[in-house]
N, C-alpha and C. Protein backbone atom coordinates (compact mmCIF):
# COMPACT_ATOMS: atom_id res chain seq x y z
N UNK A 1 51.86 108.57 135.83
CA UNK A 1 53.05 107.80 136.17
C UNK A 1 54.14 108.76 136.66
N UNK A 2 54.85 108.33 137.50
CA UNK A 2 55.68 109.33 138.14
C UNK A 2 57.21 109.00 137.62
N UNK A 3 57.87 110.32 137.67
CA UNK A 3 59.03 110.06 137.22
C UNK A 3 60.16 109.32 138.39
N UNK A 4 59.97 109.49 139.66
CA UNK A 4 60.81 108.52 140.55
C UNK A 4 60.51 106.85 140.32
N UNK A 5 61.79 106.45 141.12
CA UNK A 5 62.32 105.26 140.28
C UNK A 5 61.49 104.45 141.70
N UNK A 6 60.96 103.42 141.51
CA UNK A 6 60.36 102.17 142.50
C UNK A 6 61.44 102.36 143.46
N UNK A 7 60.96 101.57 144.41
CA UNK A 7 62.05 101.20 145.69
C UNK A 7 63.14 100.19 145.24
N UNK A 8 62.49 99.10 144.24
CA UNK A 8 63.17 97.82 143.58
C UNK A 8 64.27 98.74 142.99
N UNK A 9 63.68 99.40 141.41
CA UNK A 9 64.50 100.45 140.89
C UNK A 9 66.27 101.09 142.05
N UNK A 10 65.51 101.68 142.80
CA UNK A 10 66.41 102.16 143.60
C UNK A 10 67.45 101.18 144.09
N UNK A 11 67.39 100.42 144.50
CA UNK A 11 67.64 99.13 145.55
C UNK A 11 68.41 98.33 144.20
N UNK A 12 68.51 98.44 143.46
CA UNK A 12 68.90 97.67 142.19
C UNK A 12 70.13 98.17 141.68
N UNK A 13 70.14 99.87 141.47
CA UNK A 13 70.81 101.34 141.34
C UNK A 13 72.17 101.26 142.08
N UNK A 14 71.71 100.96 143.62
CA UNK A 14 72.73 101.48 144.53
C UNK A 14 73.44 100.01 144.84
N UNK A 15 72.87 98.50 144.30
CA UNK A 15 73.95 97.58 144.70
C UNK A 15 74.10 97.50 143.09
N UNK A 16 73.64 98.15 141.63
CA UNK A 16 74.87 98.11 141.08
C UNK A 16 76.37 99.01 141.21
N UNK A 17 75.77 100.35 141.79
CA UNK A 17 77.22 100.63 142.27
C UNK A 17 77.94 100.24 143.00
N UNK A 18 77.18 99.72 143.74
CA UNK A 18 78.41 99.26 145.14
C UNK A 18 79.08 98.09 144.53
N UNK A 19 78.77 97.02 143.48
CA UNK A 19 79.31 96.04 142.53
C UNK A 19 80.32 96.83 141.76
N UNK A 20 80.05 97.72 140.83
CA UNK A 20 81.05 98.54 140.52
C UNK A 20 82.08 99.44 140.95
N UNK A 21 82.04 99.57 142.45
CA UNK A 21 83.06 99.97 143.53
C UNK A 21 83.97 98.93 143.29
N UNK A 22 83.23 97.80 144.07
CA UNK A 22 84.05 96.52 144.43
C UNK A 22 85.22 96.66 143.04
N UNK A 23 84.11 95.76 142.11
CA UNK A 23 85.65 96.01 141.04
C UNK A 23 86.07 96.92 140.91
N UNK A 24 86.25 98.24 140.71
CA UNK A 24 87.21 98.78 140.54
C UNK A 24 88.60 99.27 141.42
N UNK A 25 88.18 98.71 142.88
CA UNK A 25 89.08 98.81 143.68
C UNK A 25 89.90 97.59 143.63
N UNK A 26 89.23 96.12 143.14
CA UNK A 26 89.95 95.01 142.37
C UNK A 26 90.51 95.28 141.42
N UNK A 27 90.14 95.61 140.52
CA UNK A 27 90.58 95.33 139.31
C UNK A 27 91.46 96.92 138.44
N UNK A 28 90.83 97.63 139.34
CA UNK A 28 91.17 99.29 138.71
C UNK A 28 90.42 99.33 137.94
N UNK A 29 90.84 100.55 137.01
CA UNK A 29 90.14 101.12 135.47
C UNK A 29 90.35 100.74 134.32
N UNK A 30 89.50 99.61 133.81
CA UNK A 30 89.60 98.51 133.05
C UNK A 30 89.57 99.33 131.69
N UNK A 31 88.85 99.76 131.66
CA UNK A 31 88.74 101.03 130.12
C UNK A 31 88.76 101.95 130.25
N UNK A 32 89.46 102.62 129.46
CA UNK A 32 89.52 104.65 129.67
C UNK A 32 87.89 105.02 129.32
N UNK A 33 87.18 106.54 129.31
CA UNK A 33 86.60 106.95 129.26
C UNK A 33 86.85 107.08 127.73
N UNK A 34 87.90 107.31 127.17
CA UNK A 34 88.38 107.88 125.79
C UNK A 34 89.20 106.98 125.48
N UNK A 35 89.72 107.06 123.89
CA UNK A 35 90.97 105.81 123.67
C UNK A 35 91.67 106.96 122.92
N UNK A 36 92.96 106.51 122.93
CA UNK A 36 93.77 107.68 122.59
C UNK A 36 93.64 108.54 121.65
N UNK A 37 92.60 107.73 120.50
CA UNK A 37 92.52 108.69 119.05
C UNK A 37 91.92 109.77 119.26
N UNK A 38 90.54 109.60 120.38
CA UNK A 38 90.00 110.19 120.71
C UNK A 38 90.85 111.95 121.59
N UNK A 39 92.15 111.73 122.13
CA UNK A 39 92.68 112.48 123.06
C UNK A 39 93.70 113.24 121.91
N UNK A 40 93.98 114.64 122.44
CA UNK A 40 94.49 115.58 121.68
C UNK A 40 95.81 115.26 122.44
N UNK A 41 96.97 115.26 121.38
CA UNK A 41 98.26 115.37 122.25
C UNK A 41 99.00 114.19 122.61
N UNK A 42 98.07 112.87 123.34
CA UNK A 42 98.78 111.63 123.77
C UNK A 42 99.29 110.95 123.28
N UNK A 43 100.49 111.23 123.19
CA UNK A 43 101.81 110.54 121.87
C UNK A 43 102.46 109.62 123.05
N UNK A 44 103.01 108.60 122.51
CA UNK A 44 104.19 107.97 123.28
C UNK A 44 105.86 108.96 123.31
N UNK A 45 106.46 109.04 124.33
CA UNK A 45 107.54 109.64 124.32
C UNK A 45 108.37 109.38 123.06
N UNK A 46 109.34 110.20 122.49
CA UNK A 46 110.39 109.16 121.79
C UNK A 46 111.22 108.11 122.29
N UNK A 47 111.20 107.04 121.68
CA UNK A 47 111.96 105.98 121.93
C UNK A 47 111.66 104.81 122.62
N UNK A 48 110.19 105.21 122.73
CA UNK A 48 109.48 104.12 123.30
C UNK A 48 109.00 102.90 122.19
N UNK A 49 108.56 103.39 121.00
CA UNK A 49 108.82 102.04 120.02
C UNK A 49 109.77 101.16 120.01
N UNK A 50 111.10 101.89 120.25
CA UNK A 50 112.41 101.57 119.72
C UNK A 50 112.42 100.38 121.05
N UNK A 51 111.93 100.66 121.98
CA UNK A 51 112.12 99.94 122.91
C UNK A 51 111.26 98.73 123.31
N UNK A 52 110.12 98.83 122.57
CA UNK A 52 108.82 97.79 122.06
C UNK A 52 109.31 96.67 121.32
N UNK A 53 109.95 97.44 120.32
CA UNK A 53 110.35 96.60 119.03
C UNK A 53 111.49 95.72 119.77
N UNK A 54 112.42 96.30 120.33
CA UNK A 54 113.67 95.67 120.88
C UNK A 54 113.17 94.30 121.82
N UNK A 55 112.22 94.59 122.91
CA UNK A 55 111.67 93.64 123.55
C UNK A 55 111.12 92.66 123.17
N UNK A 56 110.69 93.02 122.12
CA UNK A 56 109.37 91.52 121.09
C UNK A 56 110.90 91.01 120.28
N UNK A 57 111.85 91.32 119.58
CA UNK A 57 112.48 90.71 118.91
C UNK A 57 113.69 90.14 120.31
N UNK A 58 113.26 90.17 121.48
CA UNK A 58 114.25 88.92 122.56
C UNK A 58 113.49 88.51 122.72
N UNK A 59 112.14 88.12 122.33
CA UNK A 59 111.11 87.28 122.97
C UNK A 59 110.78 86.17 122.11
N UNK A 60 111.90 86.53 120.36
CA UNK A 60 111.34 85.16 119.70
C UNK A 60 112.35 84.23 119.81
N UNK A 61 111.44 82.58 119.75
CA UNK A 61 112.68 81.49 120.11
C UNK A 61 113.54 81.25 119.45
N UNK A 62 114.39 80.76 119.78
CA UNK A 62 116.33 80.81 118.71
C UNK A 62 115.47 79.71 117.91
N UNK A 63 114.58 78.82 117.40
CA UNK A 63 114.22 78.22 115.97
C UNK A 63 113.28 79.07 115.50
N UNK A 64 112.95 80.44 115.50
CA UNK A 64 112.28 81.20 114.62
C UNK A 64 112.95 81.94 114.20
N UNK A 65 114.36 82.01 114.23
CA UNK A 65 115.05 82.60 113.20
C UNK A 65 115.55 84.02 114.16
């Protein structure tokens, strides 16, 4: 048995990439390679909570208090 891939194989290969082109020139880079826990260093700036928190508390309706 040989280690090259069928013609099907092949032909299968190269329109799933070209499917995975497509989206990502739609859609961009839907998931990182890594998630942040994973990454040394990638902190949010300071004051970027402060500014999270500020935004979600104008976003609740005047009967939630």
């Amino acid at each position: 048995m040989s280690d090259e891939p069928t013609p099907h194989e092949s032909e299968s290969r190269a329109a799933d990439w070209k499917r995975r082109r497509r989206l990502a020139a739609v859609f961009g880079e839907v998931l990182p390679d890594t998630t942040s826990d994973e990454r040394d260093g990638d902190t949010a700036p300071e004051g970027d909570d402060d500014a999270q928190d500020l935004w979600l508390r104008n976003q609740v309706p005047p009967h939630h208090g």
